[in-house]
PDB file of N, CA and C in Angstrom:
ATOM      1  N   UNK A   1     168.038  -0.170-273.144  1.00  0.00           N
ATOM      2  CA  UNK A   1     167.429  -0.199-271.842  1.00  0.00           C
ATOM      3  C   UNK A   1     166.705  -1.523-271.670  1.00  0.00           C
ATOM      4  N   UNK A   2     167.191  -2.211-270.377  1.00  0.00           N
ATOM      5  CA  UNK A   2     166.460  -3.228-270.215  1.00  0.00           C
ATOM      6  C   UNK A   2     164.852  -3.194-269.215  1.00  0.00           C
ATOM      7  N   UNK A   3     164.070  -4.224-269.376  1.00  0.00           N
ATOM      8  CA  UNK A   3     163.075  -3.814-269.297  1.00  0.00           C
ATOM      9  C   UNK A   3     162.396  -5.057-267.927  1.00  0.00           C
ATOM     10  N   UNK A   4     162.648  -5.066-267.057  1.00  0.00           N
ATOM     11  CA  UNK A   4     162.507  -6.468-266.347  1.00  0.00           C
ATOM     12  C   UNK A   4     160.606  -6.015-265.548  1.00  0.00           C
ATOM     13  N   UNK A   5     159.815  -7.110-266.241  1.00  0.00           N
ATOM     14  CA  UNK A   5     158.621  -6.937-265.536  1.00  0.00           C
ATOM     15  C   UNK A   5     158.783  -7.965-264.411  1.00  0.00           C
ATOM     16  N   UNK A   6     159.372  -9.025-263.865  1.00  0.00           N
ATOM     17  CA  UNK A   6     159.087  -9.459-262.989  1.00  0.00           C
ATOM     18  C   UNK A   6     159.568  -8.278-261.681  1.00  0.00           C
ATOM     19  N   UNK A   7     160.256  -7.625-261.778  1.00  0.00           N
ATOM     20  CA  UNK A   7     160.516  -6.880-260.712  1.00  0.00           C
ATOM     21  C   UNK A   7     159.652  -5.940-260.222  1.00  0.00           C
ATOM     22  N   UNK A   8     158.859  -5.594-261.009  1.00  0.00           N
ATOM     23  CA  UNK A   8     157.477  -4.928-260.817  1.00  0.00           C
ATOM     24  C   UNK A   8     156.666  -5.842-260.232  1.00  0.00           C
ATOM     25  N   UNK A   9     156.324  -6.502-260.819  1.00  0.00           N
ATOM     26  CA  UNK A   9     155.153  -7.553-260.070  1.00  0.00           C
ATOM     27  C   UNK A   9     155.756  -7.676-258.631  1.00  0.00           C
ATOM     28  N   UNK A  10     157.198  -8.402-258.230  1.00  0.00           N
ATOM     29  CA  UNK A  10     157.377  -8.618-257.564  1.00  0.00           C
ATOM     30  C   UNK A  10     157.580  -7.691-256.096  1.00  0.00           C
ATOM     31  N   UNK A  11     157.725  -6.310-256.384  1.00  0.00           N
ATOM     32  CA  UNK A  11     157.427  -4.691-255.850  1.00  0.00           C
ATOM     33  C   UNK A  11     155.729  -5.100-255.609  1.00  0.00           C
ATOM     34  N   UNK A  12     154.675  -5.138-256.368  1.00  0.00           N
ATOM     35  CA  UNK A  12     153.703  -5.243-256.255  1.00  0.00           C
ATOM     36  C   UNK A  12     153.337  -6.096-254.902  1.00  0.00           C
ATOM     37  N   UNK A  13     153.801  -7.602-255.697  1.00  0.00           N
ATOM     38  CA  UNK A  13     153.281  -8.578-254.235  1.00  0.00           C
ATOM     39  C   UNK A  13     153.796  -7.926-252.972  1.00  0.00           C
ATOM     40  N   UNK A  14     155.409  -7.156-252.977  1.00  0.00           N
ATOM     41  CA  UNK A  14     155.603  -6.746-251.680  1.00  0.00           C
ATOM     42  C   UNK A  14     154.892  -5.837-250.830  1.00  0.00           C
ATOM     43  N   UNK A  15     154.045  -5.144-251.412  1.00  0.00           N
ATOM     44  CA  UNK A  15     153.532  -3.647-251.417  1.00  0.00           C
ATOM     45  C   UNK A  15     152.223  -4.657-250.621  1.00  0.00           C
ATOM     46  N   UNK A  16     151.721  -5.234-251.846  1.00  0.00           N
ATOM     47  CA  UNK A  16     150.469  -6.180-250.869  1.00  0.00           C
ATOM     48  C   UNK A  16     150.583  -6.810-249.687  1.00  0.00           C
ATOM     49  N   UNK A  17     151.384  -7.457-249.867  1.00  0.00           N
ATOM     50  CA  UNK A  17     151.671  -8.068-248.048  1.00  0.00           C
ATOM     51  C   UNK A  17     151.814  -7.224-247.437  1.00  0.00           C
ATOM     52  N   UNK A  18     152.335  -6.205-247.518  1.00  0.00           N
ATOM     53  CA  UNK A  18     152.611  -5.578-246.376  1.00  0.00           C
ATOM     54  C   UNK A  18     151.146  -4.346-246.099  1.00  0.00           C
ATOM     55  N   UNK A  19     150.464  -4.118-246.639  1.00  0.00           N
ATOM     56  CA  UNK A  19     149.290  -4.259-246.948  1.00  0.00           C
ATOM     57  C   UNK A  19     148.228  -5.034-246.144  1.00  0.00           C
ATOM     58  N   UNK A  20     148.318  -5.948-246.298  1.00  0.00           N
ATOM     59  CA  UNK A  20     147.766  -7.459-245.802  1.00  0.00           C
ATOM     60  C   UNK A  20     148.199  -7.548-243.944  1.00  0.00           C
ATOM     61  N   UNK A  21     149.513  -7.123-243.732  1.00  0.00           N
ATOM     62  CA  UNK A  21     149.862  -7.379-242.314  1.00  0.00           C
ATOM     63  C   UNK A  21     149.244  -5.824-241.490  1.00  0.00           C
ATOM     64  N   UNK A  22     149.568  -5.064-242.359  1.00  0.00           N
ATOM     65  CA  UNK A  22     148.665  -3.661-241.149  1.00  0.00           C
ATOM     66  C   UNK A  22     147.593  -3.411-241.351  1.00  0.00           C
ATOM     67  N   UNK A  23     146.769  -4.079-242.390  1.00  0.00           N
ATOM     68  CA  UNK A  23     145.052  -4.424-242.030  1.00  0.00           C
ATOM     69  C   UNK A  23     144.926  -5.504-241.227  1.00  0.00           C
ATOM     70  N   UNK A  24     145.758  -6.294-240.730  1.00  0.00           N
ATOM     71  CA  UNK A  24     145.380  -7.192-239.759  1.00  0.00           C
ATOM     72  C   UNK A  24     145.636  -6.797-238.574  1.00  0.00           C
ATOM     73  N   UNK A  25     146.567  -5.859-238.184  1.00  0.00           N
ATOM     74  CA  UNK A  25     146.721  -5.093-237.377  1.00  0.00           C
ATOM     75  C   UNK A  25     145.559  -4.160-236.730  1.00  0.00           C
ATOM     76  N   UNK A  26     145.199  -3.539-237.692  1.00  0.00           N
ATOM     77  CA  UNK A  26     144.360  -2.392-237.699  1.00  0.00           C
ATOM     78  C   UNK A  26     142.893  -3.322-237.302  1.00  0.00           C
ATOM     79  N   UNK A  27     142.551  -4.364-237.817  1.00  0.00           N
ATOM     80  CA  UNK A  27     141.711  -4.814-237.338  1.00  0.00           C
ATOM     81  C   UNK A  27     141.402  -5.145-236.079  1.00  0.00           C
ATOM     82  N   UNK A  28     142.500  -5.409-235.506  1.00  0.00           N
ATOM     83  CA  UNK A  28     142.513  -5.796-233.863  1.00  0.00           C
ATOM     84  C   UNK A  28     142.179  -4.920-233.306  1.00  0.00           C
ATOM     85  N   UNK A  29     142.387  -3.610-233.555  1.00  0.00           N
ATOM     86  CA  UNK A  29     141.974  -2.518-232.225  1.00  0.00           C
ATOM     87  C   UNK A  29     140.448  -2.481-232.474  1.00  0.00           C
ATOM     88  N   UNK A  30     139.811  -2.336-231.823  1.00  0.00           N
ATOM     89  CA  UNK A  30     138.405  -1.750-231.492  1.00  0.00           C
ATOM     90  C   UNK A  30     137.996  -0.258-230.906  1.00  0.00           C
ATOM     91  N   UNK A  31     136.501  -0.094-231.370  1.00  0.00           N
ATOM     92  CA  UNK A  31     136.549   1.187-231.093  1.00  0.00           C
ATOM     93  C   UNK A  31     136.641   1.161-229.225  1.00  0.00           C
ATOM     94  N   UNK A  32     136.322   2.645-228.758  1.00  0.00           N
ATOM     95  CA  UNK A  32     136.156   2.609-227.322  1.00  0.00           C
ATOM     96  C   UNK A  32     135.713   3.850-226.993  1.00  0.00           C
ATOM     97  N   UNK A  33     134.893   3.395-225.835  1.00  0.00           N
ATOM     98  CA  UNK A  33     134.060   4.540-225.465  1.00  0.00           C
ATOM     99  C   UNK A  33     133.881   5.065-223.731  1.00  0.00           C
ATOM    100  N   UNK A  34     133.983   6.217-223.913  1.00  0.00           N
ATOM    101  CA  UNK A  34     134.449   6.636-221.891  1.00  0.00           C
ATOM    102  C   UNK A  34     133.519   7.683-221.862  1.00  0.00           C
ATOM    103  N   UNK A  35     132.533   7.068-220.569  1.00  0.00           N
ATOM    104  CA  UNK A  35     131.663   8.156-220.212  1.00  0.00           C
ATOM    105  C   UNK A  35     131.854   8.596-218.926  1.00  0.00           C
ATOM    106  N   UNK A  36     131.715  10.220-218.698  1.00  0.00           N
ATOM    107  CA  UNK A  36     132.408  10.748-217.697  1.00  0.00           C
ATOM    108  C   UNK A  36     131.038  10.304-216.371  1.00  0.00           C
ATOM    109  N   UNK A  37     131.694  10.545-215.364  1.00  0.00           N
ATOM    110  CA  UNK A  37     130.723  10.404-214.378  1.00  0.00           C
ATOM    111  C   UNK A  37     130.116  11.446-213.733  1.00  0.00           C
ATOM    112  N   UNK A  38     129.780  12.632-214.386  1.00  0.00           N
ATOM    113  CA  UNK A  38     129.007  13.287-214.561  1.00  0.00           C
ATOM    114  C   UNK A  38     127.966  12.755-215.201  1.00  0.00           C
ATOM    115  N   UNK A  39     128.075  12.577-216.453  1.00  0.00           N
ATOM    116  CA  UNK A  39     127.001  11.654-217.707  1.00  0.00           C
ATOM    117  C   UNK A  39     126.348  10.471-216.951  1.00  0.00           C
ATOM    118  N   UNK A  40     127.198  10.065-216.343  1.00  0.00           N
ATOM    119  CA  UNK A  40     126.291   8.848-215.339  1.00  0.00           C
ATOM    120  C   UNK A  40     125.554   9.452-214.383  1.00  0.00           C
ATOM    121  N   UNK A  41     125.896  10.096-213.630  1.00  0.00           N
ATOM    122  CA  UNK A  41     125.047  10.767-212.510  1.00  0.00           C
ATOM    123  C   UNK A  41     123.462  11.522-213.601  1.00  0.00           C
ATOM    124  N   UNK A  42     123.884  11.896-214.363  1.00  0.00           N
ATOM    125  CA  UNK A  42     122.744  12.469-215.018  1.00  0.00           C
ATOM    126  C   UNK A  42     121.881  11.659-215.640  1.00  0.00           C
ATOM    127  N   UNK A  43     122.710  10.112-216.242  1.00  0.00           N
ATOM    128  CA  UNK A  43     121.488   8.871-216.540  1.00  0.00           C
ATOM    129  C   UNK A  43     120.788   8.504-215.339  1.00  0.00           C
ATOM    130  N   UNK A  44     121.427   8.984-214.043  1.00  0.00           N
ATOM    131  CA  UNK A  44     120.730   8.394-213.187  1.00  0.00           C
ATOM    132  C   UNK A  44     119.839   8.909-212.219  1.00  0.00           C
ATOM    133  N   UNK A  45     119.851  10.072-213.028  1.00  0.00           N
ATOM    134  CA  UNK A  45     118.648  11.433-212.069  1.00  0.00           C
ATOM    135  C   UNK A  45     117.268  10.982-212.975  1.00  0.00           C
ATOM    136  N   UNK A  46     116.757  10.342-212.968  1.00  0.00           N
ATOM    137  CA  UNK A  46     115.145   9.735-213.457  1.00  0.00           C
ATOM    138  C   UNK A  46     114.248  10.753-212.914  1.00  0.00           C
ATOM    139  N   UNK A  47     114.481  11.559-211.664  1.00  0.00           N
ATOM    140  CA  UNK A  47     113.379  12.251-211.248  1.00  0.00           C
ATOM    141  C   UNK A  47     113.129  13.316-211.992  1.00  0.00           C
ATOM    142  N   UNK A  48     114.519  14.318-212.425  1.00  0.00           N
ATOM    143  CA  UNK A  48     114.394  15.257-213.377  1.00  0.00           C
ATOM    144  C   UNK A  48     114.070  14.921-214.483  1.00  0.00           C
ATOM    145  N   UNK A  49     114.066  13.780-215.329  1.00  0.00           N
ATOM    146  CA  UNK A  49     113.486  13.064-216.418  1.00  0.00           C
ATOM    147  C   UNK A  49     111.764  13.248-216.172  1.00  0.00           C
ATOM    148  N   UNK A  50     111.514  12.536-215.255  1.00  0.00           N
ATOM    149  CA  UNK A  50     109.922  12.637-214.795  1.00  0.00           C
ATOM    150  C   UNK A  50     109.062  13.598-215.191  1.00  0.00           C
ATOM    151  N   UNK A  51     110.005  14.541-214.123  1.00  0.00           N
ATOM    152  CA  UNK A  51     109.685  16.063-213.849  1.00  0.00           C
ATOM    153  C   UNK A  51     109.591  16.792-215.366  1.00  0.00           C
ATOM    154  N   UNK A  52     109.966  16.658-215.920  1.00  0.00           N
ATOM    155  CA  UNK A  52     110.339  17.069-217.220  1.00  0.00           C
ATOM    156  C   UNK A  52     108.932  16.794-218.024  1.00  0.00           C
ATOM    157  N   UNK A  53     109.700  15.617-218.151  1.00  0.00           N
ATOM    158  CA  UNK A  53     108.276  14.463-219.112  1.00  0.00           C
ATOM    159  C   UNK A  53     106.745  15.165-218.936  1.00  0.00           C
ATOM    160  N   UNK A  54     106.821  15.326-217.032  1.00  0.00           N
ATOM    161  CA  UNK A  54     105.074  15.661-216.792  1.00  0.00           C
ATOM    162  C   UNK A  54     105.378  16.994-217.486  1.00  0.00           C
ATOM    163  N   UNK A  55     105.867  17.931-217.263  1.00  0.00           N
ATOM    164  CA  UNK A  55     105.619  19.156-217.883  1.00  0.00           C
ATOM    165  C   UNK A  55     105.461  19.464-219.159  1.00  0.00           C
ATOM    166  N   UNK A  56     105.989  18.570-219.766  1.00  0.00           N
ATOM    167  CA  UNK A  56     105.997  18.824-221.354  1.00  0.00           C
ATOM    168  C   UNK A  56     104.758  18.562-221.649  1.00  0.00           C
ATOM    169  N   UNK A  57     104.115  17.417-221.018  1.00  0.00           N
ATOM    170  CA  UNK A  57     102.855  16.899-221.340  1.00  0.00           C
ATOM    171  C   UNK A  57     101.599  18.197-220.180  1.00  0.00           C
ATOM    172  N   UNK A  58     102.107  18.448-219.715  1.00  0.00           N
ATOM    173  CA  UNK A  58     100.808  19.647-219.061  1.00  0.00           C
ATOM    174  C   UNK A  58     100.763  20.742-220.013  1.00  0.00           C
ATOM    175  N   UNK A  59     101.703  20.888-220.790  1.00  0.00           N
ATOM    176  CA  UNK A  59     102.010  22.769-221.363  1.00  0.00           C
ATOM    177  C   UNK A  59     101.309  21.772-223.061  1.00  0.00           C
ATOM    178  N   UNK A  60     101.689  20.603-223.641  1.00  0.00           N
ATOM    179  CA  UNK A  60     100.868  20.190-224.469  1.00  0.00           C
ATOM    180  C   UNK A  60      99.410  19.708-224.347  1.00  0.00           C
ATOM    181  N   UNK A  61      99.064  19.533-223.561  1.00  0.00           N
ATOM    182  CA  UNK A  61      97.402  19.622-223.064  1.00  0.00           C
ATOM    183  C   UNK A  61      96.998  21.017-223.074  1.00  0.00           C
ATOM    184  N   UNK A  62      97.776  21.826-222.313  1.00  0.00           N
ATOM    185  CA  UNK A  62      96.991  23.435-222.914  1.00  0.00           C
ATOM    186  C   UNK A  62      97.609  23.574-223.780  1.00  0.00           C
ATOM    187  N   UNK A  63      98.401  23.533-225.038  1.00  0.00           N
ATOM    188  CA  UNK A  63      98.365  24.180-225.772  1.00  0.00           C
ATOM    189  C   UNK A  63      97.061  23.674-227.192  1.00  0.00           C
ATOM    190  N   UNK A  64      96.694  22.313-226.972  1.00  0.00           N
ATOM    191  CA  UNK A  64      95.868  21.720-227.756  1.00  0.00           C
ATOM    192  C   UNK A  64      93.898  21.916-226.819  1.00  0.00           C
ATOM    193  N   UNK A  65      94.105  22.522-225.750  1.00  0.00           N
ATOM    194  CA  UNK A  65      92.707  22.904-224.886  1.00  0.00           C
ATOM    195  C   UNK A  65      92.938  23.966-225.649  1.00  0.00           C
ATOM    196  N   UNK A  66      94.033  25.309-225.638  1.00  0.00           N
ATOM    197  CA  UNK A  66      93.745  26.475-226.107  1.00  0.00           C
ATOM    198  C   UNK A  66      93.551  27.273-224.632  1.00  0.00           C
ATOM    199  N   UNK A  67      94.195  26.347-223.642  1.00  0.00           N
ATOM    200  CA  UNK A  67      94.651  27.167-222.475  1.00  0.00           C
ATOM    201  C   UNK A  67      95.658  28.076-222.194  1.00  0.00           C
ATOM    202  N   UNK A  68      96.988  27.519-222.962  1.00  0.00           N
ATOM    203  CA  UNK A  68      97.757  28.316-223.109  1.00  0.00           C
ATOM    204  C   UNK A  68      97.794  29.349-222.279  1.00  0.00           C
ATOM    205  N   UNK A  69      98.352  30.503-221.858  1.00  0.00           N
ATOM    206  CA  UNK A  69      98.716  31.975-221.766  1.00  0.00           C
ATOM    207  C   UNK A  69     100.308  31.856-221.691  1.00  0.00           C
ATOM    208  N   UNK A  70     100.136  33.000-222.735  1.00  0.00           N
ATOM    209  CA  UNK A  70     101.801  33.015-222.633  1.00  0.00           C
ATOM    210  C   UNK A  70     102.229  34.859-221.928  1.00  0.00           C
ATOM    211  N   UNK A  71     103.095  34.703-221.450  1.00  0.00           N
ATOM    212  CA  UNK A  71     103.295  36.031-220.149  1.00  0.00           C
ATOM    213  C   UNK A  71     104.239  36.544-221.027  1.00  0.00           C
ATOM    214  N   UNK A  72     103.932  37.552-221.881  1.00  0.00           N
ATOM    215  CA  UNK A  72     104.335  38.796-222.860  1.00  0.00           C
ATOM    216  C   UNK A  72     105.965  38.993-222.089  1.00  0.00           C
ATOM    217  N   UNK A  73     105.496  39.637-220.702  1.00  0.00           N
ATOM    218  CA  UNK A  73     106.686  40.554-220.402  1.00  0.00           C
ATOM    219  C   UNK A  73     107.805  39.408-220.145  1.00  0.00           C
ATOM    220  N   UNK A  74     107.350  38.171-219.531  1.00  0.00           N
ATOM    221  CA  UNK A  74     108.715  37.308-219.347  1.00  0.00           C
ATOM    222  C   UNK A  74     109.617  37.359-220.633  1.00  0.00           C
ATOM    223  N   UNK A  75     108.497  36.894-221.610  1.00  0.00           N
ATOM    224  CA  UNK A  75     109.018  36.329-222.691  1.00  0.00           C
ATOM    225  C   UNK A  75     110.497  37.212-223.531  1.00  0.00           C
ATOM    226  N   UNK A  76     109.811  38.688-223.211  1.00  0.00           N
ATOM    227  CA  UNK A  76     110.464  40.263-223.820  1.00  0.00           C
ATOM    228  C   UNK A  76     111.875  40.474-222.847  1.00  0.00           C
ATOM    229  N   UNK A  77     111.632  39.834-221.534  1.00  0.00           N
ATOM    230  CA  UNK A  77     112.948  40.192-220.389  1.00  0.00           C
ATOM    231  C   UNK A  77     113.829  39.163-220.642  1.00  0.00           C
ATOM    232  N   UNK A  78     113.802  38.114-221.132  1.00  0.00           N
ATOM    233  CA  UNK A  78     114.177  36.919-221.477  1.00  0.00           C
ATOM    234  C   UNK A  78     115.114  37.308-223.014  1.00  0.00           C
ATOM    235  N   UNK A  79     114.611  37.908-223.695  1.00  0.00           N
ATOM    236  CA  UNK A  79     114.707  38.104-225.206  1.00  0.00           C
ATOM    237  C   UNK A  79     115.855  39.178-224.863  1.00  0.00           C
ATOM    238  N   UNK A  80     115.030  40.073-224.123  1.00  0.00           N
ATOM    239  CA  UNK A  80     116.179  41.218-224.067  1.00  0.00           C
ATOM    240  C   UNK A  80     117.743  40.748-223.646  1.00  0.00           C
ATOM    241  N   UNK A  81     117.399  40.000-222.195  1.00  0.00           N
ATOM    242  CA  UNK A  81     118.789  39.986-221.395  1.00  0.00           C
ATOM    243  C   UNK A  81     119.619  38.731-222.381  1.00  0.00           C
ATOM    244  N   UNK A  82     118.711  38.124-223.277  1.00  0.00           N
ATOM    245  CA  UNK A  82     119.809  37.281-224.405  1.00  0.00           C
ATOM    246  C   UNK A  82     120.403  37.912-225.390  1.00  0.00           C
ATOM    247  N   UNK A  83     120.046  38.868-225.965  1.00  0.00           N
ATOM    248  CA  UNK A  83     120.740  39.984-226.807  1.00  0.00           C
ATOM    249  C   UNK A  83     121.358  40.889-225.914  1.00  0.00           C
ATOM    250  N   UNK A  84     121.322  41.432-224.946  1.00  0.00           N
ATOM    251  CA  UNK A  84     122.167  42.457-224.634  1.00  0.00           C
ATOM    252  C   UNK A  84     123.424  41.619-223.650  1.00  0.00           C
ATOM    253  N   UNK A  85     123.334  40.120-223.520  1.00  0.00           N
ATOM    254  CA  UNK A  85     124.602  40.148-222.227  1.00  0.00           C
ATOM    255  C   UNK A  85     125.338  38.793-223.417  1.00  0.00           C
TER     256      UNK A  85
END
């Protein structure tokens, strides 16, 4: 049995180039990104942002005054109609 190593190597280098040409390929594409225009309309509602913002910050002022009240029965009709539907 004959035993030829250049033909290996030379399998090798082929394997690499070709290697070499579809990472250069692959490099060219870039990622890409599509936002629906829904998602835009909603970056661009700032008022509900606002609206938001102040509330979070009124319900954290009472909860650090110790104003708080929290309304039992909402909380229980709320709880319920999420487990039963």
């Amino acid at each position: 049995m004959k035993i030829n190593p250049m033909h290996s190597v030379q399998a090798y280098r082929k394997l690499q180039e070709a290697q070499e040409r579809t990472d250069g390929v692959k490099s060219q594409k870039a990622d890409k990104l599509e936002i629906s225009s829904e998602a835009k309309e909603m970056a661009k509602s700032q008022e509900v942002l606002a609206a938001r913002s102040k509330r979070v910050e009124e319900l954290k002022d009472q909860v650090q005054n110790g104003t708080y009240k929290v309304n039992h029965q909402t909380v229980a009709n709320k709880l319920y109609d999420f487990w039963n539907n």
